[in-house]
N, C-alpha and C. Protein backbone atom coordinates (compact mmCIF):
# COMPACT_ATOMS: atom_id res chain seq x y z
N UNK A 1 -21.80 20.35 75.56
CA UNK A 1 -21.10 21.13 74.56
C UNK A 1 -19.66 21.42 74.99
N UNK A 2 -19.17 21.33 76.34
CA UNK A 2 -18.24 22.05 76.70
C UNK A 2 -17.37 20.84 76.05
N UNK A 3 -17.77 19.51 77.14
CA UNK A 3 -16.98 18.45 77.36
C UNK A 3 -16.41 18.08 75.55
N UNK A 4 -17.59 18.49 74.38
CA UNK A 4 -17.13 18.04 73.12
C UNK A 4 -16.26 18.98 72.85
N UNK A 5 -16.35 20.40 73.09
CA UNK A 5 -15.15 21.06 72.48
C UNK A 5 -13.57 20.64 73.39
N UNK A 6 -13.95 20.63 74.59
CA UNK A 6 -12.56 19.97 74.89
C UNK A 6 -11.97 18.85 74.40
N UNK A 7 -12.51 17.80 74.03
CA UNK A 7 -11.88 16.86 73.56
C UNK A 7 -11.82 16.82 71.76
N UNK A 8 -12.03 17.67 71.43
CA UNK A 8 -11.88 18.27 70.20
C UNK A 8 -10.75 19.11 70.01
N UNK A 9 -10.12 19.40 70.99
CA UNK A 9 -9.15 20.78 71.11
C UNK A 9 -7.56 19.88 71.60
N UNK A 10 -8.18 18.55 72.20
CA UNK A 10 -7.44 17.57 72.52
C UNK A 10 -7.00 17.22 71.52
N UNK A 11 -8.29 16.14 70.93
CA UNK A 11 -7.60 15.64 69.31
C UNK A 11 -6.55 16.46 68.73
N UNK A 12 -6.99 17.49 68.21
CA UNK A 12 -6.69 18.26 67.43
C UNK A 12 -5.13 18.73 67.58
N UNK A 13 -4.95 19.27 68.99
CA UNK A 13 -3.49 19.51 69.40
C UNK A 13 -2.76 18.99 70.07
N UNK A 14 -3.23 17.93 70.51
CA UNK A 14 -2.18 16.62 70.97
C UNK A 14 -2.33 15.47 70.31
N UNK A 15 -3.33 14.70 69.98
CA UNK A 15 -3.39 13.36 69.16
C UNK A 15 -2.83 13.59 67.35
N UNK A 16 -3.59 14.52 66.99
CA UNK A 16 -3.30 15.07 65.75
C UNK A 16 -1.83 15.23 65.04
N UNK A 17 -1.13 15.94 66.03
CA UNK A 17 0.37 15.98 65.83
C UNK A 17 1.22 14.67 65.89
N UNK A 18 0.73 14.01 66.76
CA UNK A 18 1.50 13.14 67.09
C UNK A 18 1.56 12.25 65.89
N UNK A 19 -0.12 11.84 65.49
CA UNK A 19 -0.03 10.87 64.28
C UNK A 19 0.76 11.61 62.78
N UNK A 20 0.52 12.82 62.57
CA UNK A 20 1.08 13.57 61.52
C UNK A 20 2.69 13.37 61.44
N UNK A 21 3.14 13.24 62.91
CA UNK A 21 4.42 13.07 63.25
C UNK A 21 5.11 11.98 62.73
N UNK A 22 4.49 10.63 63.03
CA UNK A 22 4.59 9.85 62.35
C UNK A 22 4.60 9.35 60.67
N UNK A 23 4.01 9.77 60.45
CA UNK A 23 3.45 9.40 58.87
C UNK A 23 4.46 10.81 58.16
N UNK A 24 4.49 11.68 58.50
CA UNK A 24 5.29 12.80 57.43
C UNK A 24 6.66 12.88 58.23
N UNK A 25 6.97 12.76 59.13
CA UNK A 25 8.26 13.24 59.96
C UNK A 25 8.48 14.81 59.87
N UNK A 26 7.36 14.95 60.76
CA UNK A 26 7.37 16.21 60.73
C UNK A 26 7.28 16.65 62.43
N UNK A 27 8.32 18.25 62.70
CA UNK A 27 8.35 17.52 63.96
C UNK A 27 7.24 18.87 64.74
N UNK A 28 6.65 17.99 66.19
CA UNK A 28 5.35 18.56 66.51
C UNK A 28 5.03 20.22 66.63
N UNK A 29 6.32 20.59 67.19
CA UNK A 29 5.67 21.87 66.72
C UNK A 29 5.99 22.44 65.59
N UNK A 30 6.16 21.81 64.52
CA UNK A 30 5.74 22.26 63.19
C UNK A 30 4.28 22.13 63.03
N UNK A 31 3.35 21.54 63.80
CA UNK A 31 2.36 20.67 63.55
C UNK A 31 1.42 22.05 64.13
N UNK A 32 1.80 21.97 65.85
CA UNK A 32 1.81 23.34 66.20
C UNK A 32 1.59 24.09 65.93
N UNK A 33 2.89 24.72 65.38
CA UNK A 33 2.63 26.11 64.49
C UNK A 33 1.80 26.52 63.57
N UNK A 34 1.45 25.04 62.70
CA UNK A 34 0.62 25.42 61.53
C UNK A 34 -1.00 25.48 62.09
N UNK A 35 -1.15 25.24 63.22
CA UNK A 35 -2.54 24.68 63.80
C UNK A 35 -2.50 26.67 64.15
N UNK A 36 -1.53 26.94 64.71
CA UNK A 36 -2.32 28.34 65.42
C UNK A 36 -1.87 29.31 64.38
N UNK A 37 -0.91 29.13 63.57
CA UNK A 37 -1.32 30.02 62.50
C UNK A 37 -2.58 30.38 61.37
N UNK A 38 -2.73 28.76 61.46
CA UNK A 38 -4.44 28.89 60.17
C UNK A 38 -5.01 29.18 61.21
N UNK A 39 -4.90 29.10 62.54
CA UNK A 39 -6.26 29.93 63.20
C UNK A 39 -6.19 31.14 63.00
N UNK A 40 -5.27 31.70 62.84
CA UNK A 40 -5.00 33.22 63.09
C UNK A 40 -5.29 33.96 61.79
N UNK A 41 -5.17 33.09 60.46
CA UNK A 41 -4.86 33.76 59.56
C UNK A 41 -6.31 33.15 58.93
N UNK A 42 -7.38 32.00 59.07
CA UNK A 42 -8.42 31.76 58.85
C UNK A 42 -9.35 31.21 59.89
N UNK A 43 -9.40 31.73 60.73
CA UNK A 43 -10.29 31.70 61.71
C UNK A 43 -10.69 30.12 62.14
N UNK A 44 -11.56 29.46 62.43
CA UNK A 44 -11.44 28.13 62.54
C UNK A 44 -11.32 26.97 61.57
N UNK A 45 -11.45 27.69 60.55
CA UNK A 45 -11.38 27.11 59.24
C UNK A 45 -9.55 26.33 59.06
N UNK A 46 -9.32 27.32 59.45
CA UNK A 46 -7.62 27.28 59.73
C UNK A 46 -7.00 26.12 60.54
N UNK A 47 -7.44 25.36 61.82
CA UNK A 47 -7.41 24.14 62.17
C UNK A 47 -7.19 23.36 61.06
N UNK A 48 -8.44 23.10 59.68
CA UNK A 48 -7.44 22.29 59.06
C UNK A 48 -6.91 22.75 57.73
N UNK A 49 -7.03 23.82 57.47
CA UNK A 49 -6.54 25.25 55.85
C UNK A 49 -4.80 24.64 56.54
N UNK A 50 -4.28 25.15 58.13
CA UNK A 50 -3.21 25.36 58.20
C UNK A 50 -2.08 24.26 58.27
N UNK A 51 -2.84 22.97 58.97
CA UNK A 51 -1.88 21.76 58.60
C UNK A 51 -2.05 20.73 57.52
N UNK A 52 -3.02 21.18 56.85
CA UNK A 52 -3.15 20.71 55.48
C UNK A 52 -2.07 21.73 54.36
N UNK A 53 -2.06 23.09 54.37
CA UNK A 53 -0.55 23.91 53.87
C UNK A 53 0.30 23.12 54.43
N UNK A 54 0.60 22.94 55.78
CA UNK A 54 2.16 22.89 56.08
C UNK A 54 2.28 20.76 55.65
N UNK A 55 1.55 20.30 55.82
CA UNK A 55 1.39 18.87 54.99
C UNK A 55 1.97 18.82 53.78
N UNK A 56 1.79 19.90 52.67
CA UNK A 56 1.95 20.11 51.38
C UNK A 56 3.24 20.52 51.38
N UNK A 57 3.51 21.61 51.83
CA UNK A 57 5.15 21.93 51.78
C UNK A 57 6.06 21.05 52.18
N UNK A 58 6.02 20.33 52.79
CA UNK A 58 6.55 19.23 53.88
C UNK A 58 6.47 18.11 52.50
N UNK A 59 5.33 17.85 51.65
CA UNK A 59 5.16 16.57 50.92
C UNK A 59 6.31 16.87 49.69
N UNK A 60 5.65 18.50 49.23
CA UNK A 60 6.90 19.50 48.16
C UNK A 60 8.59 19.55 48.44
N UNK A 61 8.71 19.59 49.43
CA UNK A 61 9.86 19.64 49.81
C UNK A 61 10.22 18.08 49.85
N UNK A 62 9.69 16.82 50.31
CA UNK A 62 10.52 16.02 50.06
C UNK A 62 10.45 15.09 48.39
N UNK A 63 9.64 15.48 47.75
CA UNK A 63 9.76 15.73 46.39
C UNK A 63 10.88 16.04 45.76
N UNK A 64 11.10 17.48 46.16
CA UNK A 64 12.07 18.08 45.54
C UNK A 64 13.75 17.78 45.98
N UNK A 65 13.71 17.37 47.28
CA UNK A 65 15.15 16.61 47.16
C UNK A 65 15.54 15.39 46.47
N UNK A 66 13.96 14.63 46.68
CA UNK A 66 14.32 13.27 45.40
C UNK A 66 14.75 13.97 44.12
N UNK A 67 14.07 14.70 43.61
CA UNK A 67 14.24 15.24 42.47
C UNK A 67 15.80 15.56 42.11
N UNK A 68 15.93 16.37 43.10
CA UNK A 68 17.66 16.84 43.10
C UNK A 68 18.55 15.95 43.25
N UNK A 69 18.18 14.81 44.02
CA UNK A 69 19.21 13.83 44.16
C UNK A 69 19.69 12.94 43.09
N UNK A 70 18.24 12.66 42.28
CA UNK A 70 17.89 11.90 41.18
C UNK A 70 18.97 12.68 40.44
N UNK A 71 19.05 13.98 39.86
CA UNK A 71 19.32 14.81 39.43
C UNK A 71 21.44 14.69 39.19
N UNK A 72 21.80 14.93 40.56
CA UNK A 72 22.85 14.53 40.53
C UNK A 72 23.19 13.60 40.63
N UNK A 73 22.60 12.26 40.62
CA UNK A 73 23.20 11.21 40.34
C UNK A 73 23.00 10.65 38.70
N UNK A 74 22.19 11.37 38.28
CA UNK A 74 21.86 11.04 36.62
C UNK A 74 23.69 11.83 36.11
N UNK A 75 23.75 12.84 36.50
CA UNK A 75 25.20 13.72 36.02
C UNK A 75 25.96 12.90 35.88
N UNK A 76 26.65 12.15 36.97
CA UNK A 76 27.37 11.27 37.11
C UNK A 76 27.36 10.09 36.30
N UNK A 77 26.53 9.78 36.05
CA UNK A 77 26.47 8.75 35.27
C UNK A 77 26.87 8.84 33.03
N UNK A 78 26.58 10.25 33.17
CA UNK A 78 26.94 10.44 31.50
C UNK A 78 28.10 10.18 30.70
């Protein structure tokens, strides 16, 4: 039991970030942060409540600069 939670705690806060890192450009301790905040704020549930939130804001946010960019370059064009 021990040996699985350690390498569970591994995944989770070193392998985990790293791949998230990749794929969203997001940087690790953002990844970090969101891991020990959903712990804090949902108990283990929060492992993945908290980088699944910060995934979303991160996906919202680069949404919304396409959006804006789209935005001012449509202006320009009228």
């Amino acid at each position: 039991m021990g040996s699985g939670l350690f390498f569970y705690v591994v995944l989770e806060n070193f392998v985990k970030p790293r791949m998230l890192d990749k794929k969203l450009q997001a940087h690790p301790l953002l990844i970090f942060l969101s891991l020990i905040g959903g712990i804090k704020e949902f108990g283990i549930m929060g492992l993945v409540v908290g980088p699944v939130t910060v995934t979303l804001v991160v996906i919202l946010w680069d949404f919304w600069k396409l959006y804006r960019r789209e935005l001012i370059l449509n202006k320009g064009h009228r």
